[in-house]
Protein backbone atom coordinates (compact mmCIF):
# COMPACT_ATOMS: atom_id res chain seq x y z
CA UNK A 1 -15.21 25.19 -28.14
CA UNK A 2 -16.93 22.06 -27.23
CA UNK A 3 -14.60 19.92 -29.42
CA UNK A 4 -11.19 21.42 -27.01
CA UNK A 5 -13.54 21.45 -24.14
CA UNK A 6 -13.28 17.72 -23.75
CA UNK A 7 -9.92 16.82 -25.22
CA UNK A 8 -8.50 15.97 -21.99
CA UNK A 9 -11.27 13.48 -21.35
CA UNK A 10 -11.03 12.03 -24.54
CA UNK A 11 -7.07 11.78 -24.30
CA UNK A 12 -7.50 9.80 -20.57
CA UNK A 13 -10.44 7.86 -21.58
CA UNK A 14 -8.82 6.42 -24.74
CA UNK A 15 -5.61 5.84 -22.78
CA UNK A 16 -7.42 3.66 -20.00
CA UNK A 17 -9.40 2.17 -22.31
CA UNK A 18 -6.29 1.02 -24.17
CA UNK A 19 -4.43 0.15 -20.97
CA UNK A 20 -7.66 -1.69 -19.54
CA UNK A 21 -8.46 -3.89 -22.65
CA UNK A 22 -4.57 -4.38 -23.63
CA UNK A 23 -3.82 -5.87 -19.45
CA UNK A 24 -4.84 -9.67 -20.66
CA UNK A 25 -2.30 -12.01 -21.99
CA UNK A 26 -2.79 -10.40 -25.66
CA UNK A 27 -1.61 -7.18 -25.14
CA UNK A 28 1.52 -8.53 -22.82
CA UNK A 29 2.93 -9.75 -25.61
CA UNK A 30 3.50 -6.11 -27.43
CA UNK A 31 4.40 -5.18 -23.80
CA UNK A 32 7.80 -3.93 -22.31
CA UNK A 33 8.15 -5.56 -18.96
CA UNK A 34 8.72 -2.14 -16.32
CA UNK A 35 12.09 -3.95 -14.54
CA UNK A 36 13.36 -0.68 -12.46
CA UNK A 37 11.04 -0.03 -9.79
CA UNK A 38 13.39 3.45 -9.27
CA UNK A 39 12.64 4.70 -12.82
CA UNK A 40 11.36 8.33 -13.23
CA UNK A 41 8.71 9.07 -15.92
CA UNK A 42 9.41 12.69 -17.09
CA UNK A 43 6.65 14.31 -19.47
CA UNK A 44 5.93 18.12 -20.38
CA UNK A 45 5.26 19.55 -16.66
CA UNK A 46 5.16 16.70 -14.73
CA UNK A 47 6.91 13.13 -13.66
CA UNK A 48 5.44 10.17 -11.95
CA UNK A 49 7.74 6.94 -10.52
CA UNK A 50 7.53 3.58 -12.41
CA UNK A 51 4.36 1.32 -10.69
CA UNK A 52 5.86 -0.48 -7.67
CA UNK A 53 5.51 -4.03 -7.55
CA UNK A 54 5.93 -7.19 -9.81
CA UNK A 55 4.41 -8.19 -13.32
CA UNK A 56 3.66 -4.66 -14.32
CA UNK A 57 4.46 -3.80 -18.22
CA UNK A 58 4.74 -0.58 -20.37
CA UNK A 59 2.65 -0.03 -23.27
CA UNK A 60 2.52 3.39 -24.40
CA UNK A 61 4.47 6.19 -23.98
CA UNK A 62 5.26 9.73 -25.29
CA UNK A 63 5.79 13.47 -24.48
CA UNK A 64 2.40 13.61 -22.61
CA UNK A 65 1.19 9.95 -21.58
CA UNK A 66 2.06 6.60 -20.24
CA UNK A 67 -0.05 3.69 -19.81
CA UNK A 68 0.65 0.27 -17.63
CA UNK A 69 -1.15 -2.57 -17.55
CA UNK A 70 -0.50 -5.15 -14.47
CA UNK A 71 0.23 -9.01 -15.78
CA UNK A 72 -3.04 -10.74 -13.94
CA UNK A 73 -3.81 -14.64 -14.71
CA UNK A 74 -7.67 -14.01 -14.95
CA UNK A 75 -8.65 -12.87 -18.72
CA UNK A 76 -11.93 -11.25 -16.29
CA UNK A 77 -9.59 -9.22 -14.24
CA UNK A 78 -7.80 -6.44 -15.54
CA UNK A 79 -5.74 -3.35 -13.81
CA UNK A 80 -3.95 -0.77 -15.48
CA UNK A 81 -2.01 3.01 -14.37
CA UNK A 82 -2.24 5.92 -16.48
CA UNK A 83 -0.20 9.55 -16.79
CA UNK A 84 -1.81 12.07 -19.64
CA UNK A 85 -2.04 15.28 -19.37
CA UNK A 86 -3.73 17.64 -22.37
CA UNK A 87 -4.38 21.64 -22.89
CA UNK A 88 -7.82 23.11 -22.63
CA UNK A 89 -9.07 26.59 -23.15
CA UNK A 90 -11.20 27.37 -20.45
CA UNK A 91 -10.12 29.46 -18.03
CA UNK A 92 -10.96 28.63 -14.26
CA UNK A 93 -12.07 31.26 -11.67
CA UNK A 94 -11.99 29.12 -9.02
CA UNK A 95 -10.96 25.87 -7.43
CA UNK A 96 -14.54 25.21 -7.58
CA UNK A 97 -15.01 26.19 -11.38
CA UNK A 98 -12.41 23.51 -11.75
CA UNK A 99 -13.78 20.88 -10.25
CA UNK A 100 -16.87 21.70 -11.85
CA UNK A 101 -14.86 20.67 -14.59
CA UNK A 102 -12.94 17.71 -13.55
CA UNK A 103 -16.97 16.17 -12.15
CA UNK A 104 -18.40 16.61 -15.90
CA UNK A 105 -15.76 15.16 -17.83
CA UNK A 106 -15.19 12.55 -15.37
CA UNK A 107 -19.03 11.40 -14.54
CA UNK A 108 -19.72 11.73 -18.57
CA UNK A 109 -21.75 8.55 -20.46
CA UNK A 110 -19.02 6.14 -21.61
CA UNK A 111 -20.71 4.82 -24.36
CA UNK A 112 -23.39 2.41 -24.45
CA UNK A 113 -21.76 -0.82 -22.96
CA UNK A 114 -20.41 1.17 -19.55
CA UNK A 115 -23.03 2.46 -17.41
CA UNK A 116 -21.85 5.14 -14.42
CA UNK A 117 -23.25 4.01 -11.14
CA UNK A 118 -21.29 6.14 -8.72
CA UNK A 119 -19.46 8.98 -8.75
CA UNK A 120 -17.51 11.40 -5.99
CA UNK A 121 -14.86 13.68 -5.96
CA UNK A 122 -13.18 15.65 -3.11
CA UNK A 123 -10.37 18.93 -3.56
CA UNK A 124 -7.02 17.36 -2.76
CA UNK A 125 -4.70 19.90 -1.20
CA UNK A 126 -1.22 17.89 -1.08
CA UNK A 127 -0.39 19.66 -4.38
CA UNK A 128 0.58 23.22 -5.05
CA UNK A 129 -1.61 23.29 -7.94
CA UNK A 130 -5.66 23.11 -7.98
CA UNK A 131 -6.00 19.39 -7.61
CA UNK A 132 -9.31 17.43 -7.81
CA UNK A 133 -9.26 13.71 -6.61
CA UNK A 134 -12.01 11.59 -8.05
CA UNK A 135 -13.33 7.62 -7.84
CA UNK A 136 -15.53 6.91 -10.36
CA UNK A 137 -17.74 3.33 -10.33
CA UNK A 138 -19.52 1.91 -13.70
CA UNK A 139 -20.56 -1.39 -15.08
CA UNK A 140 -19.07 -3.04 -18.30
CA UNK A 141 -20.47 -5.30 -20.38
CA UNK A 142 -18.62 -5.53 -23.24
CA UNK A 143 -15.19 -6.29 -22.09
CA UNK A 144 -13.48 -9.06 -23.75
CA UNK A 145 -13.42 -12.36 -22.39
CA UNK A 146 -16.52 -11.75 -20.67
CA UNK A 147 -19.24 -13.42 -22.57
CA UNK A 148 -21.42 -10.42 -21.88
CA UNK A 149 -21.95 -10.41 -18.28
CA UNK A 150 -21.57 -7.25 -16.39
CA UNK A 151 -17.99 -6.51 -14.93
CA UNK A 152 -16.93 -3.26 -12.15
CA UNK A 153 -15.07 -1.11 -12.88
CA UNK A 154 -13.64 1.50 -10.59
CA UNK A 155 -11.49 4.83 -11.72
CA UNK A 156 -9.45 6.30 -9.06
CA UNK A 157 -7.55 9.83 -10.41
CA UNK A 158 -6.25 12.87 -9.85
CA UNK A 159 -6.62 15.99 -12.16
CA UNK A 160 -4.86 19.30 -11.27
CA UNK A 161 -4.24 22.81 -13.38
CA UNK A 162 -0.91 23.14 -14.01
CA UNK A 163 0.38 26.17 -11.43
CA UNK A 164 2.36 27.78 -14.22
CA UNK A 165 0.40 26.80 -17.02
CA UNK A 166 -3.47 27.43 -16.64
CA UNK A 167 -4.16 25.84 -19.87
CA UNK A 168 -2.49 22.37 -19.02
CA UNK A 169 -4.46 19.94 -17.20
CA UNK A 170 -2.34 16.79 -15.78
CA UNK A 171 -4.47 13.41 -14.96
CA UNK A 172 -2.87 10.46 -13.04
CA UNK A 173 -4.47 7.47 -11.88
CA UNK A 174 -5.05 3.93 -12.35
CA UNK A 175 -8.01 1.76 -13.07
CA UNK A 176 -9.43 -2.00 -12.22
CA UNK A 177 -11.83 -4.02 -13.92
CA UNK A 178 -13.22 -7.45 -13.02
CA UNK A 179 -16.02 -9.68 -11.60
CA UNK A 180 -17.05 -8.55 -8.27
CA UNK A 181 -15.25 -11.07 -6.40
CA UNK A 182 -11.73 -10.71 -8.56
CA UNK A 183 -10.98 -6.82 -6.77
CA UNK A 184 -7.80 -6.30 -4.66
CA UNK A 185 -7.10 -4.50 -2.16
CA UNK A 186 -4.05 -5.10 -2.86
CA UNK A 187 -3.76 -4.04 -6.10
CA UNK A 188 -5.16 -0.67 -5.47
CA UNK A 189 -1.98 -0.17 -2.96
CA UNK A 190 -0.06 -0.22 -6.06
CA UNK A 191 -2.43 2.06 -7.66
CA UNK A 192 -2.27 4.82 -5.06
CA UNK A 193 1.77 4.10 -4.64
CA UNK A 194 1.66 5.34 -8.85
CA UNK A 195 -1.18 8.60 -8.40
CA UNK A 196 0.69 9.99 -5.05
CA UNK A 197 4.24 9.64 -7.13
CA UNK A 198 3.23 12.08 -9.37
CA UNK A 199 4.97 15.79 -9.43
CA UNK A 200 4.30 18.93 -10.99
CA UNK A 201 7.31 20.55 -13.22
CA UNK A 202 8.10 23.20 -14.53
CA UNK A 203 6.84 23.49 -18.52
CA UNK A 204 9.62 22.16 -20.94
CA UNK A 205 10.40 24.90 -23.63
């Protein structure tokens, strides 16, 4: 039980760590430049639009995920959009036994090199689904590049149960990672423009 009880976590966490780490000029060159700004990303119950804006690349995708990284000059500053969704067993009573959920995999120890320093969530009810939104806040120090000196990093997400599938559990958001002085405001326009795109679908058979 405890093993499918976090496989959604561990799906997401792997996927932005990939996307994080890969968003430097190394992983661009494995990278497939996203050139239609229109395209529709259509997985197993749900679809998000293509990151708006310029210099963002694919790296990943399948029946369940995709993961963007955003082409930055800094090797410090890194920012990255993720879609994965996974199954889980539980079974949720309420909207509040949900985000119980969503809170425990989301605020979980990352390892010894991220520490969580904040951490808030609030029910988001622009979905027909049970829908958590979440911001999560930690310090890295071991990204690349770095030398060992402390980075931020901040999470911004949104979980929600699948309406017609209880056991499906869809996660979109996107991720920045840098020195304190590197965030953007700017940036996280984009980010929000890619986690308010997404749509829930019916279940492919």
């Amino acid at each position: 039980m405890l093993a499918t009880r976090w496989i959604v976590l561990a799906r997401h966490l792997c996927a932005l760590a990939l996307a994080v780490a890969c968003a430097d000029a190394a992983g661009q060159l494995y990278a497939t430049p996203v050139t239609n700004p229109a395209a529709v990303y259509e997985f197993d119950g749900y679809s998000v639009l293509a990151p708006q804006g310029r210099y963002w690349f694919e790296m990943r995708r399948d029946r369940q995920q995709a993961l963007f990284g955003k082409k930055i000059d800094s090797r410090t500053h890194a920012f990255a959009a993720t879609a994965t969704s996974g199954q889980v067993l539980e079974k949720f009573a309420s909207r509040d036994d949900f985000r119980e959920y969503i809170d425990k995999m989301r605020s979980a120890a990352d390892g010894t090199a991220r520490k969580v320093i904040a951490y808030d969530s609030e029910f988001d009810t622009s979905f027909a689904a049970w829908c958590v939104k979440y911001r999560l806040k930690s310090e890295d120090r071991g990204a690349p590049y770095a030398q060992g000196k402390m980075l931020l990093q901040e999470d911004f997400g949104i979980a929600c149960l699948h309406p017609q599938s209880p056991d499906l559990v869809v996660d979109v958001g996107y991720s920045e990672r840098g020195r304190p002085g590197e965030m953007s405001a700017d940036l996280r326009v984009e980010g929000e423009g890619f986690m308010r795109s997404l749509k829930l679908t019916p279940r492919r058979p």
